[in-house]
N, C-alpha and C. Protein backbone atom coordinates (compact mmCIF):
# COMPACT_ATOMS: atom_id res chain seq x y z
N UNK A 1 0.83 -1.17 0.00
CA UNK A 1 0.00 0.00 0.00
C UNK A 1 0.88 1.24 0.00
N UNK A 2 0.62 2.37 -0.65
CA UNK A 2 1.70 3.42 -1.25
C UNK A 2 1.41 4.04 0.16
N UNK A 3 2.33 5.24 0.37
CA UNK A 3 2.50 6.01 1.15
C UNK A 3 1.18 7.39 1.58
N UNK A 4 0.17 7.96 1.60
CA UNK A 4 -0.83 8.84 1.44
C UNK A 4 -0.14 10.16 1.83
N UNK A 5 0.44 11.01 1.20
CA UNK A 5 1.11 12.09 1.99
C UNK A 5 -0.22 12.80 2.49
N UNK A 6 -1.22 12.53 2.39
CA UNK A 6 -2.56 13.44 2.85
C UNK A 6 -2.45 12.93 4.30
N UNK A 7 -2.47 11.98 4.28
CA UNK A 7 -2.56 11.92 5.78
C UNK A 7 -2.77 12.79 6.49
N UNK A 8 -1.95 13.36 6.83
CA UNK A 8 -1.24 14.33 8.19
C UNK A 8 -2.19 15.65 7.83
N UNK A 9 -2.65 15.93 6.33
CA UNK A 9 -3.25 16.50 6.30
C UNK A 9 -4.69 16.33 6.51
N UNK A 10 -5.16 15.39 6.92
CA UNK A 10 -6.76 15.14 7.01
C UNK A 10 -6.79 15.18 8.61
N UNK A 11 -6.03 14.70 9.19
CA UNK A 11 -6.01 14.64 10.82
C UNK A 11 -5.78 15.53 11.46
N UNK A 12 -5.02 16.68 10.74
CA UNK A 12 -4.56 18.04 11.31
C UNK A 12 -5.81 19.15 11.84
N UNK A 13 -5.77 19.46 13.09
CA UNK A 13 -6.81 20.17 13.90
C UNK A 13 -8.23 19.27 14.22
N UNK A 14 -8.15 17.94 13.87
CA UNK A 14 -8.80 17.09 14.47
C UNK A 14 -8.67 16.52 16.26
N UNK A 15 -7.54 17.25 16.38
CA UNK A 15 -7.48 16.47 17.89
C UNK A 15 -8.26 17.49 18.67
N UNK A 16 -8.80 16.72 20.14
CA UNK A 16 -9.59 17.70 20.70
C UNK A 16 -9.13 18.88 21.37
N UNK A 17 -9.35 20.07 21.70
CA UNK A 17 -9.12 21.13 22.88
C UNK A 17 -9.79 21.53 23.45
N UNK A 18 -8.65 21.73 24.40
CA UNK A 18 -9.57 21.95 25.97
C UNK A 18 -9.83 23.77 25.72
N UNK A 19 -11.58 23.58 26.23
CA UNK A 19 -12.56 24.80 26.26
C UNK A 19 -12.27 25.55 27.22
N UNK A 20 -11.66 26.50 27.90
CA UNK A 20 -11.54 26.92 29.13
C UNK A 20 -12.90 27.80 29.46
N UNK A 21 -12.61 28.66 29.95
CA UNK A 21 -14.02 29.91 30.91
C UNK A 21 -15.00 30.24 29.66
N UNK A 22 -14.40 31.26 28.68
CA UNK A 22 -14.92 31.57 27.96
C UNK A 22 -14.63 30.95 26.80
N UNK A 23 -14.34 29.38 26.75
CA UNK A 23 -14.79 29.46 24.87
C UNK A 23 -13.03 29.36 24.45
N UNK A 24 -12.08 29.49 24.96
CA UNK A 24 -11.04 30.26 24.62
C UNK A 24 -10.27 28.46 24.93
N UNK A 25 -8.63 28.90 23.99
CA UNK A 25 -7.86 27.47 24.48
C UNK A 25 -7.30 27.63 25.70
N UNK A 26 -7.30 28.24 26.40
CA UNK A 26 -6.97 28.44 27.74
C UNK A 26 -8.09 29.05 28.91
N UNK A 27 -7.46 28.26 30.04
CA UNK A 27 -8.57 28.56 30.97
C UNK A 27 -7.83 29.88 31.90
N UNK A 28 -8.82 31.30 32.06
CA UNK A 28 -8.46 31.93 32.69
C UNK A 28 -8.58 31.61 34.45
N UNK A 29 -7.71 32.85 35.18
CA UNK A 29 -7.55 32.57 36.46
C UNK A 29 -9.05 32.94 37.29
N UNK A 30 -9.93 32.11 37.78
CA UNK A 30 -10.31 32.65 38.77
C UNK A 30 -10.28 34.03 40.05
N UNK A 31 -10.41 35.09 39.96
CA UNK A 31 -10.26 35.99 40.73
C UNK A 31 -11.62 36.29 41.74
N UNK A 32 -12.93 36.31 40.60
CA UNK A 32 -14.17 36.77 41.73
C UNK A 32 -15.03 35.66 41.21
N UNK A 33 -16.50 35.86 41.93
CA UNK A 33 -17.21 34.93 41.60
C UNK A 33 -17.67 35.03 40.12
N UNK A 34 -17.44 36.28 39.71
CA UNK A 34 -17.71 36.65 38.39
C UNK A 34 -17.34 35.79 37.18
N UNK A 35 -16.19 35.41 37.58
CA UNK A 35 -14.97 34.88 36.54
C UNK A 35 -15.79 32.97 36.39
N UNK A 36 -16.65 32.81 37.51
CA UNK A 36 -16.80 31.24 37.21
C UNK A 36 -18.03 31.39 36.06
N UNK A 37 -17.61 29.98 35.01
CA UNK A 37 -18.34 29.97 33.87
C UNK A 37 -19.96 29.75 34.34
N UNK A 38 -19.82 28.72 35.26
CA UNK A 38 -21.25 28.64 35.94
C UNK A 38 -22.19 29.75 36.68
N UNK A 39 -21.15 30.23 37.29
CA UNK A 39 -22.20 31.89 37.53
C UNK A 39 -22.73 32.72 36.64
N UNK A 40 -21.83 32.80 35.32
CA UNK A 40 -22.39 33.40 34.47
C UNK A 40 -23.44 32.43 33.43
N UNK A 41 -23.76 31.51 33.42
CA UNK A 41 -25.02 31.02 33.08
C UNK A 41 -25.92 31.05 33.74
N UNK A 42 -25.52 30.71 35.19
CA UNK A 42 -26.94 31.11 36.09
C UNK A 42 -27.19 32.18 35.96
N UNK A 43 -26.62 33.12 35.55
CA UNK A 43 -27.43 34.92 35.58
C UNK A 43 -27.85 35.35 34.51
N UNK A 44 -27.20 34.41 32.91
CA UNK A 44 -27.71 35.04 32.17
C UNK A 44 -29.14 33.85 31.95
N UNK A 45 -29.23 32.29 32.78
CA UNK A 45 -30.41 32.13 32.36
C UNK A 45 -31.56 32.86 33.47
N UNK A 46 -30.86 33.43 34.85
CA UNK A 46 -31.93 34.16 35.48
C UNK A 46 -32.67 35.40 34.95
N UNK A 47 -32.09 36.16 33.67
CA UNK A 47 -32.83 37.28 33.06
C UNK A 47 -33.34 36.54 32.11
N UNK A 48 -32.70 35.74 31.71
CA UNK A 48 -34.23 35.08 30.49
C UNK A 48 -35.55 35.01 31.28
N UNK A 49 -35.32 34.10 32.34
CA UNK A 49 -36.67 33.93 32.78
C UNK A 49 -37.30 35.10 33.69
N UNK A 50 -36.35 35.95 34.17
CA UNK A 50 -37.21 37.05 34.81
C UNK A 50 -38.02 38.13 33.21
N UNK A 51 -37.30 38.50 32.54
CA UNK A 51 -37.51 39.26 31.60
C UNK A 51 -38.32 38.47 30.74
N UNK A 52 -38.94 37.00 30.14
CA UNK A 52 -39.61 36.74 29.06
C UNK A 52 -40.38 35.73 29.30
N UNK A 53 -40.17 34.91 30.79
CA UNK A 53 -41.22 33.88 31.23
C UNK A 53 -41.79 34.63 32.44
N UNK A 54 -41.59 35.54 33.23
CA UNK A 54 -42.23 35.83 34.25
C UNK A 54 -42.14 37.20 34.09
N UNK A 55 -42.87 37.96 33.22
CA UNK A 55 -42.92 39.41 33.10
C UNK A 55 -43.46 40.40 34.17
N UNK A 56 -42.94 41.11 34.90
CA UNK A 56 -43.33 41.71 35.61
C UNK A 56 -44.15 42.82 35.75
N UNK A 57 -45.29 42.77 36.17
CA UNK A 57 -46.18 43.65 36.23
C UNK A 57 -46.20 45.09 36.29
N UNK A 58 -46.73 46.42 35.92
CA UNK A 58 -46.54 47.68 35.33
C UNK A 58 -47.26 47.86 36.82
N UNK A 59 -46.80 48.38 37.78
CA UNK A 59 -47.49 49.19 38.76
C UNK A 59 -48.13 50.61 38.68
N UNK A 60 -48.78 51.32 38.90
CA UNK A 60 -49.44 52.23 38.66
C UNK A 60 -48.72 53.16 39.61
N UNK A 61 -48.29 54.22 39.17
CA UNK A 61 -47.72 55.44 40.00
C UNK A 61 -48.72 55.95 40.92
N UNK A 62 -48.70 56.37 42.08
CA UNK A 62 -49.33 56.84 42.87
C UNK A 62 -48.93 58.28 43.74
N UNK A 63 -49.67 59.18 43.68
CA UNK A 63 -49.14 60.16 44.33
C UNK A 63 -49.13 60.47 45.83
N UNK A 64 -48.13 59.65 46.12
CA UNK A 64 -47.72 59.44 47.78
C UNK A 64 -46.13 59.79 48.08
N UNK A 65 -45.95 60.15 49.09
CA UNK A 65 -44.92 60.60 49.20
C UNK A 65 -43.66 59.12 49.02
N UNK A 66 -42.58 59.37 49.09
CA UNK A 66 -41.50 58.20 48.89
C UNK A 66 -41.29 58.49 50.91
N UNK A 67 -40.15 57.40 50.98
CA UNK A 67 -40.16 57.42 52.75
C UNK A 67 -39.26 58.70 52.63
N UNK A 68 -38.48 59.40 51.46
CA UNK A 68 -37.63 60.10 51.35
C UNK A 68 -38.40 61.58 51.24
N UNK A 69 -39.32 61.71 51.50
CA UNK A 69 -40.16 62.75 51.12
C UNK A 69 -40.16 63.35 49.50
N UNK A 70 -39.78 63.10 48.64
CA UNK A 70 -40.16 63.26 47.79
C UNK A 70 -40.45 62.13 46.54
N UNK A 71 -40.70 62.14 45.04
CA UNK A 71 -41.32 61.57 44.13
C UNK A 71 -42.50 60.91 44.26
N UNK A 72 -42.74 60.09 43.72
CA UNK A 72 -43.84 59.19 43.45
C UNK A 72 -43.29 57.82 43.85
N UNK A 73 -44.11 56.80 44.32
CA UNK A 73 -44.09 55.56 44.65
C UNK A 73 -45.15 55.03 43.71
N UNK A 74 -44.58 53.67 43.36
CA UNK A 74 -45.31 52.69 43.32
C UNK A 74 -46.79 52.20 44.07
N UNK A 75 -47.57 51.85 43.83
CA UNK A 75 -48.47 51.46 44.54
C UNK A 75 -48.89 50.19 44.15
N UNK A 76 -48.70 48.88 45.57
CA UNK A 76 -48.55 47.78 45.63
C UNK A 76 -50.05 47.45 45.18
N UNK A 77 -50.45 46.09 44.58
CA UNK A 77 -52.05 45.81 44.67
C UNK A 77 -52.12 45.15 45.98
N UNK A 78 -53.49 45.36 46.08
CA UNK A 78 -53.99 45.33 47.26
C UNK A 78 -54.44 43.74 47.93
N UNK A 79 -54.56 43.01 46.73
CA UNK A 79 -54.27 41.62 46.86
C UNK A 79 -53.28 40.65 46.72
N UNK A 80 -52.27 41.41 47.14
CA UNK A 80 -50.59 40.63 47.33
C UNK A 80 -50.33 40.14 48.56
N UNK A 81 -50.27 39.10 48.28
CA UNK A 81 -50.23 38.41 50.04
C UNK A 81 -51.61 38.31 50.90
N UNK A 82 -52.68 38.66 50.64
CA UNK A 82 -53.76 38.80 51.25
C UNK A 82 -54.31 36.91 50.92
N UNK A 83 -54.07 36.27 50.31
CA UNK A 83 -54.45 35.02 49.96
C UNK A 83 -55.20 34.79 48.89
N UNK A 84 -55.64 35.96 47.73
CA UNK A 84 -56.35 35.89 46.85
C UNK A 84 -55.58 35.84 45.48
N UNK A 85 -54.49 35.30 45.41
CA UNK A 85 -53.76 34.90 44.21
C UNK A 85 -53.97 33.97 43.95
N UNK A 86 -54.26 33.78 42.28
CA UNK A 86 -54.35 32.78 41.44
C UNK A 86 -52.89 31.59 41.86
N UNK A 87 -53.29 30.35 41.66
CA UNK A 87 -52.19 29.55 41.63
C UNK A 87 -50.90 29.78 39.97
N UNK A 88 -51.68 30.31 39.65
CA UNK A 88 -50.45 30.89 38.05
C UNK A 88 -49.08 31.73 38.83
N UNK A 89 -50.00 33.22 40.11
CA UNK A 89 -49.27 33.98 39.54
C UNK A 89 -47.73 33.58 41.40
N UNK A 90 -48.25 32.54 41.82
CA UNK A 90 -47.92 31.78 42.86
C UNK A 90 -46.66 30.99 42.20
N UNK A 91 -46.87 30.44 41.11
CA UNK A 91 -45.84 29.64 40.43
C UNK A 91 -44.83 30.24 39.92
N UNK A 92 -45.50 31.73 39.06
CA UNK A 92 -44.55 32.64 38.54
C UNK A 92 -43.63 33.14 39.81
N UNK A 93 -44.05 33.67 40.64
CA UNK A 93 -43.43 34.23 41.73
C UNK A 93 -42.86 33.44 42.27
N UNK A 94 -42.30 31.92 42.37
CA UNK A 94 -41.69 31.02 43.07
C UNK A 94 -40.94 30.56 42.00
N UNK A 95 -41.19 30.62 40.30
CA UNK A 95 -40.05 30.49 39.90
C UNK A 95 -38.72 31.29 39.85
N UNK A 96 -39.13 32.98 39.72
CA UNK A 96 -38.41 34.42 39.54
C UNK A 96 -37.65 34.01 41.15
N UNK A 97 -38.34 33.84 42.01
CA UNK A 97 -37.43 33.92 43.15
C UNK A 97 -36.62 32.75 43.29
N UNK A 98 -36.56 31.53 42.30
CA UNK A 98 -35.68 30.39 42.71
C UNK A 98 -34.84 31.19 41.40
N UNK A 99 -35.10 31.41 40.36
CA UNK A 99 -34.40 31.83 39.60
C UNK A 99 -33.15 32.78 39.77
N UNK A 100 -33.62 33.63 40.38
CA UNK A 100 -32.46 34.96 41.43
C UNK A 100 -32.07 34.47 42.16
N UNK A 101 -32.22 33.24 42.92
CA UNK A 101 -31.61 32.66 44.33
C UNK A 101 -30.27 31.97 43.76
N UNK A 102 -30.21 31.47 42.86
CA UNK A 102 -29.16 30.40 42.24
C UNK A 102 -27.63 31.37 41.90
N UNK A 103 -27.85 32.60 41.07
CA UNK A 103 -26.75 33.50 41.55
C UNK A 103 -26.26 33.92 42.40
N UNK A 104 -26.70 34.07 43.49
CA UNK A 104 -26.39 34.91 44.62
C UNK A 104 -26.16 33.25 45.58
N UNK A 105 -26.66 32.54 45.69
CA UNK A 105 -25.66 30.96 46.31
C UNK A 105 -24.35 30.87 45.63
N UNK A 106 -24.16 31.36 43.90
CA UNK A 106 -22.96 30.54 43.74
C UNK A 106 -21.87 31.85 44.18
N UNK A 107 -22.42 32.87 44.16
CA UNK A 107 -21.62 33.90 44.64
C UNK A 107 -21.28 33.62 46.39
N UNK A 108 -21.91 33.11 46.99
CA UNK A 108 -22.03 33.54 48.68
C UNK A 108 -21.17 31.81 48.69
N UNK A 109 -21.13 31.10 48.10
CA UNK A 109 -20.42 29.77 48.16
C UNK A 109 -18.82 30.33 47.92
N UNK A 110 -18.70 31.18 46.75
CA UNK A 110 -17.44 31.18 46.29
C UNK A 110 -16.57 31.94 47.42
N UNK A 111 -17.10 32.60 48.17
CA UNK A 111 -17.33 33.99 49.77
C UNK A 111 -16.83 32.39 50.58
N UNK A 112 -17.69 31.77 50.44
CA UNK A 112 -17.16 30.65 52.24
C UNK A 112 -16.06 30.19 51.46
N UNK A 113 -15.75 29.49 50.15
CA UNK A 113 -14.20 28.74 49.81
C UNK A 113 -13.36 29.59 50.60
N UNK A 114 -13.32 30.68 50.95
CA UNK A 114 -11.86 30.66 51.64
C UNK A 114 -12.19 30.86 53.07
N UNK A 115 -13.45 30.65 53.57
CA UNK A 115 -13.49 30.45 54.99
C UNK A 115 -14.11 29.92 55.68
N UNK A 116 -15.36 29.23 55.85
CA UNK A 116 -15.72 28.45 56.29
C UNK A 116 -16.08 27.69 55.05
N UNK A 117 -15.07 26.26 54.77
CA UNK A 117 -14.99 25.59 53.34
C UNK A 117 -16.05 24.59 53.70
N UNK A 118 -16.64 23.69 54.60
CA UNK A 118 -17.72 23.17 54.34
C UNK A 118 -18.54 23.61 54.21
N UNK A 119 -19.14 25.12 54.36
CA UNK A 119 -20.49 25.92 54.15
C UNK A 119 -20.63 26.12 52.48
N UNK A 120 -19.23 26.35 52.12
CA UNK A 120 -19.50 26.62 50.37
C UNK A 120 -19.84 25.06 49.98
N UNK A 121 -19.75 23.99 50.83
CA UNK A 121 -19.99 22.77 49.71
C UNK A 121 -21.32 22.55 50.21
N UNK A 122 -21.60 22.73 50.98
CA UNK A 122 -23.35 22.62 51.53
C UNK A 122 -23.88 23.55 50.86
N UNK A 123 -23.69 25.32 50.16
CA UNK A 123 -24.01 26.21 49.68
C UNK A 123 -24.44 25.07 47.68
N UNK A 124 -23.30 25.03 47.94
CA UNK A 124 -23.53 24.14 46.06
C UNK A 124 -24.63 23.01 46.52
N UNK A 125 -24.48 21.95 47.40
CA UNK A 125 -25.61 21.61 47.32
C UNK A 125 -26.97 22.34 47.39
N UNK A 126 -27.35 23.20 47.54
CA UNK A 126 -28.35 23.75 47.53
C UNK A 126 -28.60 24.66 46.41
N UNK A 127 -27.58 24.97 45.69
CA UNK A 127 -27.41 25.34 44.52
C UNK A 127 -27.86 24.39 43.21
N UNK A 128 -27.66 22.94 43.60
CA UNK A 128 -27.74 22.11 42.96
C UNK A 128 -29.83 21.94 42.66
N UNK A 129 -29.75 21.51 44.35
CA UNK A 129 -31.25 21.59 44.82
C UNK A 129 -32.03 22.53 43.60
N UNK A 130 -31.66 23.97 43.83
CA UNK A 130 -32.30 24.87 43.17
C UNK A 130 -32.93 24.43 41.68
N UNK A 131 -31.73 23.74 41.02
CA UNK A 131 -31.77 23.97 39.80
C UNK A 131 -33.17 22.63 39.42
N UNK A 132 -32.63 22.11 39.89
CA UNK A 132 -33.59 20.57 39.69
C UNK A 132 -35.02 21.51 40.23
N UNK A 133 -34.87 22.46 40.95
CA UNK A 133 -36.79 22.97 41.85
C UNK A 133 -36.93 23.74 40.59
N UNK A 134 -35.84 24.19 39.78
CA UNK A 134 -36.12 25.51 38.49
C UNK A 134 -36.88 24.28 37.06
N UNK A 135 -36.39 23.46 37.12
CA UNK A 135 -36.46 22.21 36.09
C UNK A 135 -38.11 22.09 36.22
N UNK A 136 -38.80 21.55 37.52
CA UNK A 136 -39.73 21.15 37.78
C UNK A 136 -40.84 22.22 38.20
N UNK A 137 -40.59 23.93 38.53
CA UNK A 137 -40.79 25.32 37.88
C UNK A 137 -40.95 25.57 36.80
N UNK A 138 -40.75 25.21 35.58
CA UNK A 138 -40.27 25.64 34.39
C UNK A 138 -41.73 24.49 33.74
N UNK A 139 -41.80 23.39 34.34
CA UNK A 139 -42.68 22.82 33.89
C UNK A 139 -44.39 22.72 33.76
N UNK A 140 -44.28 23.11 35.33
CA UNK A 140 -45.18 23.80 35.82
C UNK A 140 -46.16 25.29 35.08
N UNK A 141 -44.70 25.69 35.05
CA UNK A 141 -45.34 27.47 34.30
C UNK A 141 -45.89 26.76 33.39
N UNK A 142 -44.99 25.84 32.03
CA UNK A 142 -45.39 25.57 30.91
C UNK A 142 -46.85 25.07 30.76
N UNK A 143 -47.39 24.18 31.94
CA UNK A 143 -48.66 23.10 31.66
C UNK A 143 -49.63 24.01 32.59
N UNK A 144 -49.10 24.60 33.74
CA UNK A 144 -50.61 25.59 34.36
C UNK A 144 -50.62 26.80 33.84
N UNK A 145 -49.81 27.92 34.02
CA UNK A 145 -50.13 29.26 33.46
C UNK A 145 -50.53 29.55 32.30
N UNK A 146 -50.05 28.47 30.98
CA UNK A 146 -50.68 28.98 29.94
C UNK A 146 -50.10 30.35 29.56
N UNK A 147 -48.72 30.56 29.57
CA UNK A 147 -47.92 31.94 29.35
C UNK A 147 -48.07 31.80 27.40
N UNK A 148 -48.23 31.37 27.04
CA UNK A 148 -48.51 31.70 25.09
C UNK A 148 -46.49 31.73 25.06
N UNK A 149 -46.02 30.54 25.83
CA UNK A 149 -44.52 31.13 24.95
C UNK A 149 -44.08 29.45 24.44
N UNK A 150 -43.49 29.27 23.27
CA UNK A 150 -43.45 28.27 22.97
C UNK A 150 -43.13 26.65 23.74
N UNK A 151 -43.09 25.98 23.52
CA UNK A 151 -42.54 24.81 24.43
C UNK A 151 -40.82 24.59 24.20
N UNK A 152 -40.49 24.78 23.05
CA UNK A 152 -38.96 24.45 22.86
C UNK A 152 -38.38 25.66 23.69
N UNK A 153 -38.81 26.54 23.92
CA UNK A 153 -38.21 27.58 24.85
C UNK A 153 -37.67 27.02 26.28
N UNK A 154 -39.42 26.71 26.62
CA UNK A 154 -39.03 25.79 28.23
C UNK A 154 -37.98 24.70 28.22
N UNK A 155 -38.45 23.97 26.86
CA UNK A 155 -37.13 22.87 27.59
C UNK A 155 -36.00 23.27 27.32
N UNK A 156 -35.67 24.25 26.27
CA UNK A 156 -34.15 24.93 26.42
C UNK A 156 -33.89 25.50 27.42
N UNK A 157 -34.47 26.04 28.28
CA UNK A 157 -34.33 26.39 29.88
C UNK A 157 -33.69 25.81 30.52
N UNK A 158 -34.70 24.40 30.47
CA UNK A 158 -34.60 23.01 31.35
C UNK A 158 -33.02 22.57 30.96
N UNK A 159 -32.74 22.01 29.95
CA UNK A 159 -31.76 21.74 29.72
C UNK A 159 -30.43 22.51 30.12
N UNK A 160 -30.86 24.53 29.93
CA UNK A 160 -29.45 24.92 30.93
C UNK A 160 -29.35 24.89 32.08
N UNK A 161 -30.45 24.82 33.10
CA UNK A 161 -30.51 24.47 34.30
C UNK A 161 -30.18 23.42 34.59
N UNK A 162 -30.09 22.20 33.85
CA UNK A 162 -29.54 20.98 34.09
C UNK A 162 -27.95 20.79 33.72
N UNK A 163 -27.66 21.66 32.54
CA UNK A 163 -26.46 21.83 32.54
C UNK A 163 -25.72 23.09 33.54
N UNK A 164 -26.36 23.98 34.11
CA UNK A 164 -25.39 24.73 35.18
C UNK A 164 -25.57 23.67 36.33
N UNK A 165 -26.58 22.47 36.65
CA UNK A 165 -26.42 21.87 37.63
C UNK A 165 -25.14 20.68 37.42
N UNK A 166 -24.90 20.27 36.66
CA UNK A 166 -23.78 19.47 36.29
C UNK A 166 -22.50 20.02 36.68
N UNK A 167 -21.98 21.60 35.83
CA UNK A 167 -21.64 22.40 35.99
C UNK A 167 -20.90 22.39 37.42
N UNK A 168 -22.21 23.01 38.36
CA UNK A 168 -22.01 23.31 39.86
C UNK A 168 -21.60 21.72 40.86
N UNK A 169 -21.78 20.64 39.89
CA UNK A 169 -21.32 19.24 40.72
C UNK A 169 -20.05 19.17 40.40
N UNK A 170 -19.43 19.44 39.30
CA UNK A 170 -18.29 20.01 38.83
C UNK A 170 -17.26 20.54 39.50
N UNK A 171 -17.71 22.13 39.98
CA UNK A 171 -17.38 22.85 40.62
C UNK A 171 -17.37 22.28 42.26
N UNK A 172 -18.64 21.63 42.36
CA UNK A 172 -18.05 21.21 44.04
C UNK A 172 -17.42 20.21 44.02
N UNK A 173 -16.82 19.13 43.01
CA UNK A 173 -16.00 18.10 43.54
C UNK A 173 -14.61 18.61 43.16
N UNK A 174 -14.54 20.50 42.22
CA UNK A 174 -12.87 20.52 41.99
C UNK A 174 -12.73 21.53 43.58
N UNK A 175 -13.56 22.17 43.63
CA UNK A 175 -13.33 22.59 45.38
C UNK A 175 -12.82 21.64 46.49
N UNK A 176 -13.47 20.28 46.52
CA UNK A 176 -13.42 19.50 47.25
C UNK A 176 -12.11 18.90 47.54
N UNK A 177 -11.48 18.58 46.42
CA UNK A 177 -10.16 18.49 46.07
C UNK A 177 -9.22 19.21 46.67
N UNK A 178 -9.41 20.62 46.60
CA UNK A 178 -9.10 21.87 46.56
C UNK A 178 -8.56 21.66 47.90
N UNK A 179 -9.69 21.87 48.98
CA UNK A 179 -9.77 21.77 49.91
C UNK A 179 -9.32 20.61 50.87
N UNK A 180 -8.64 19.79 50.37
CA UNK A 180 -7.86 18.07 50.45
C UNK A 180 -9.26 17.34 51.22
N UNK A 181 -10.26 17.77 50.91
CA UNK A 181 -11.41 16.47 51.63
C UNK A 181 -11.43 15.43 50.91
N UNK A 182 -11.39 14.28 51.70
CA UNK A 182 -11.56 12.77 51.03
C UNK A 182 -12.72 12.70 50.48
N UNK A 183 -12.52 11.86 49.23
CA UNK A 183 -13.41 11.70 47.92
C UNK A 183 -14.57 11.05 48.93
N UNK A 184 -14.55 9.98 49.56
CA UNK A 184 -15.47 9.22 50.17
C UNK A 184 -16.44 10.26 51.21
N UNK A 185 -15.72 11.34 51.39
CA UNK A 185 -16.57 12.28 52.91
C UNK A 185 -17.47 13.30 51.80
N UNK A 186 -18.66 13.16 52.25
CA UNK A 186 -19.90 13.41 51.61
C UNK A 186 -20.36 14.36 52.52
N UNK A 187 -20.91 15.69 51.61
CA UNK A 187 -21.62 16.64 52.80
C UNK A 187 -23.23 16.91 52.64
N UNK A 188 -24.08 16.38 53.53
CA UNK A 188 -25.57 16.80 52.61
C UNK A 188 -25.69 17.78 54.46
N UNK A 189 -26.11 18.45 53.86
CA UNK A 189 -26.99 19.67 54.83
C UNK A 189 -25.68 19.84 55.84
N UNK A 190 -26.27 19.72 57.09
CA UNK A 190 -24.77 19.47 58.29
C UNK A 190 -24.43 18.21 59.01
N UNK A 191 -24.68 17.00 58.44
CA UNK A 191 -24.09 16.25 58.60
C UNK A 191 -23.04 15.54 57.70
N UNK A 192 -22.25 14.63 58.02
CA UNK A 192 -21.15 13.99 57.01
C UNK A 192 -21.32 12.48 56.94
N UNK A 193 -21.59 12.34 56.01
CA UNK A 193 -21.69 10.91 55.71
C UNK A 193 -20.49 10.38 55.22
């Protein structure tokens, strides 16, 4: 069989590389919570869903003083919290707030890594928690509220919430490491299994 000088040319830039933070062949340094790739999916999928699945309501200006004595305030409706909400707008409001909760854990986790290091791995578990409550949120909106927004939307949701939860299991077993805890020592809530 003759020699193929193509070879080398068909295989060339076929081998794989490693994706770092952004996309890039190298992985940048960690400095804030900013810099983790997973924080920044949790925030940019928390404005999808605050801004286009859970639209927030236009309050009506009211002419009352601010506590600051001057402008205009908002004026709350009068059936918020009183017990007369629809179960729709109950779901919406429990997804927006699991939705915003998931940034601000992976931020307040990345805060304990350098000081109290089992609180940031109990913090990711609950981070984790979140995402799977956003999954089964997301489903919810789709089959009760009746929001008119397509279905491939939701499960593209679903799917990044399942991928920042991967992500954040990721992130807590290279912490874990980090932190020299044995692979076998397991943290759920405050006990150690």
């Amino acid at each position: 069989m003759p020699y193929n000088n193509n070879f080398h040319n068909q295989t060339q830039g076929t081998r794989p590389q490693w994706r770092g933070n952004f996309g890039s062949g190298t992985k940048k340094p960690v400095k804030t919570f900013q810099d983790l790739e997973v924080y920044q999916q949790a925030l940019a999928a928390n404005v999808f869903v605050v801004n286009f699945i859970v639209p927030m309501p236009k309050l009506p200006a009211v002419e009352n003083k601010s506590p600051r004595g001057r402008g205009t305030v908002a004026k709350r409706p009068d059936n918020i919290g009183s017990g007369t909400l629809g179960i729709g707008t109950i779901i919406m409001e429990t997804l927006a707030n699991c939705a915003c909760l998931i940034p601000h854990q992976i931020a307040e986790a990345h805060s304990f890594r350098f000081g109290v290091q089992k609180e940031c791995l109990i913090l990711l578990e609950r981070v984790m928690l979140n995402c799977n409550k956003m999954v089964v949120y997301l489903d919810q909106a789709r089959d009760v509220c009746q929001t008119g927004i397509e279905v491939e939307k939701f499960e593209e949701l679903q799917k990044k919430y399942l991928f920042i939860r991967r992500k954040v299991l990721n992130l807590q077993r290279s912490w874990q490491k980090y932190m020299n805890m044995p692979k076998e020592e397991k943290i759920m809530g405050n006990t150690r299994f």
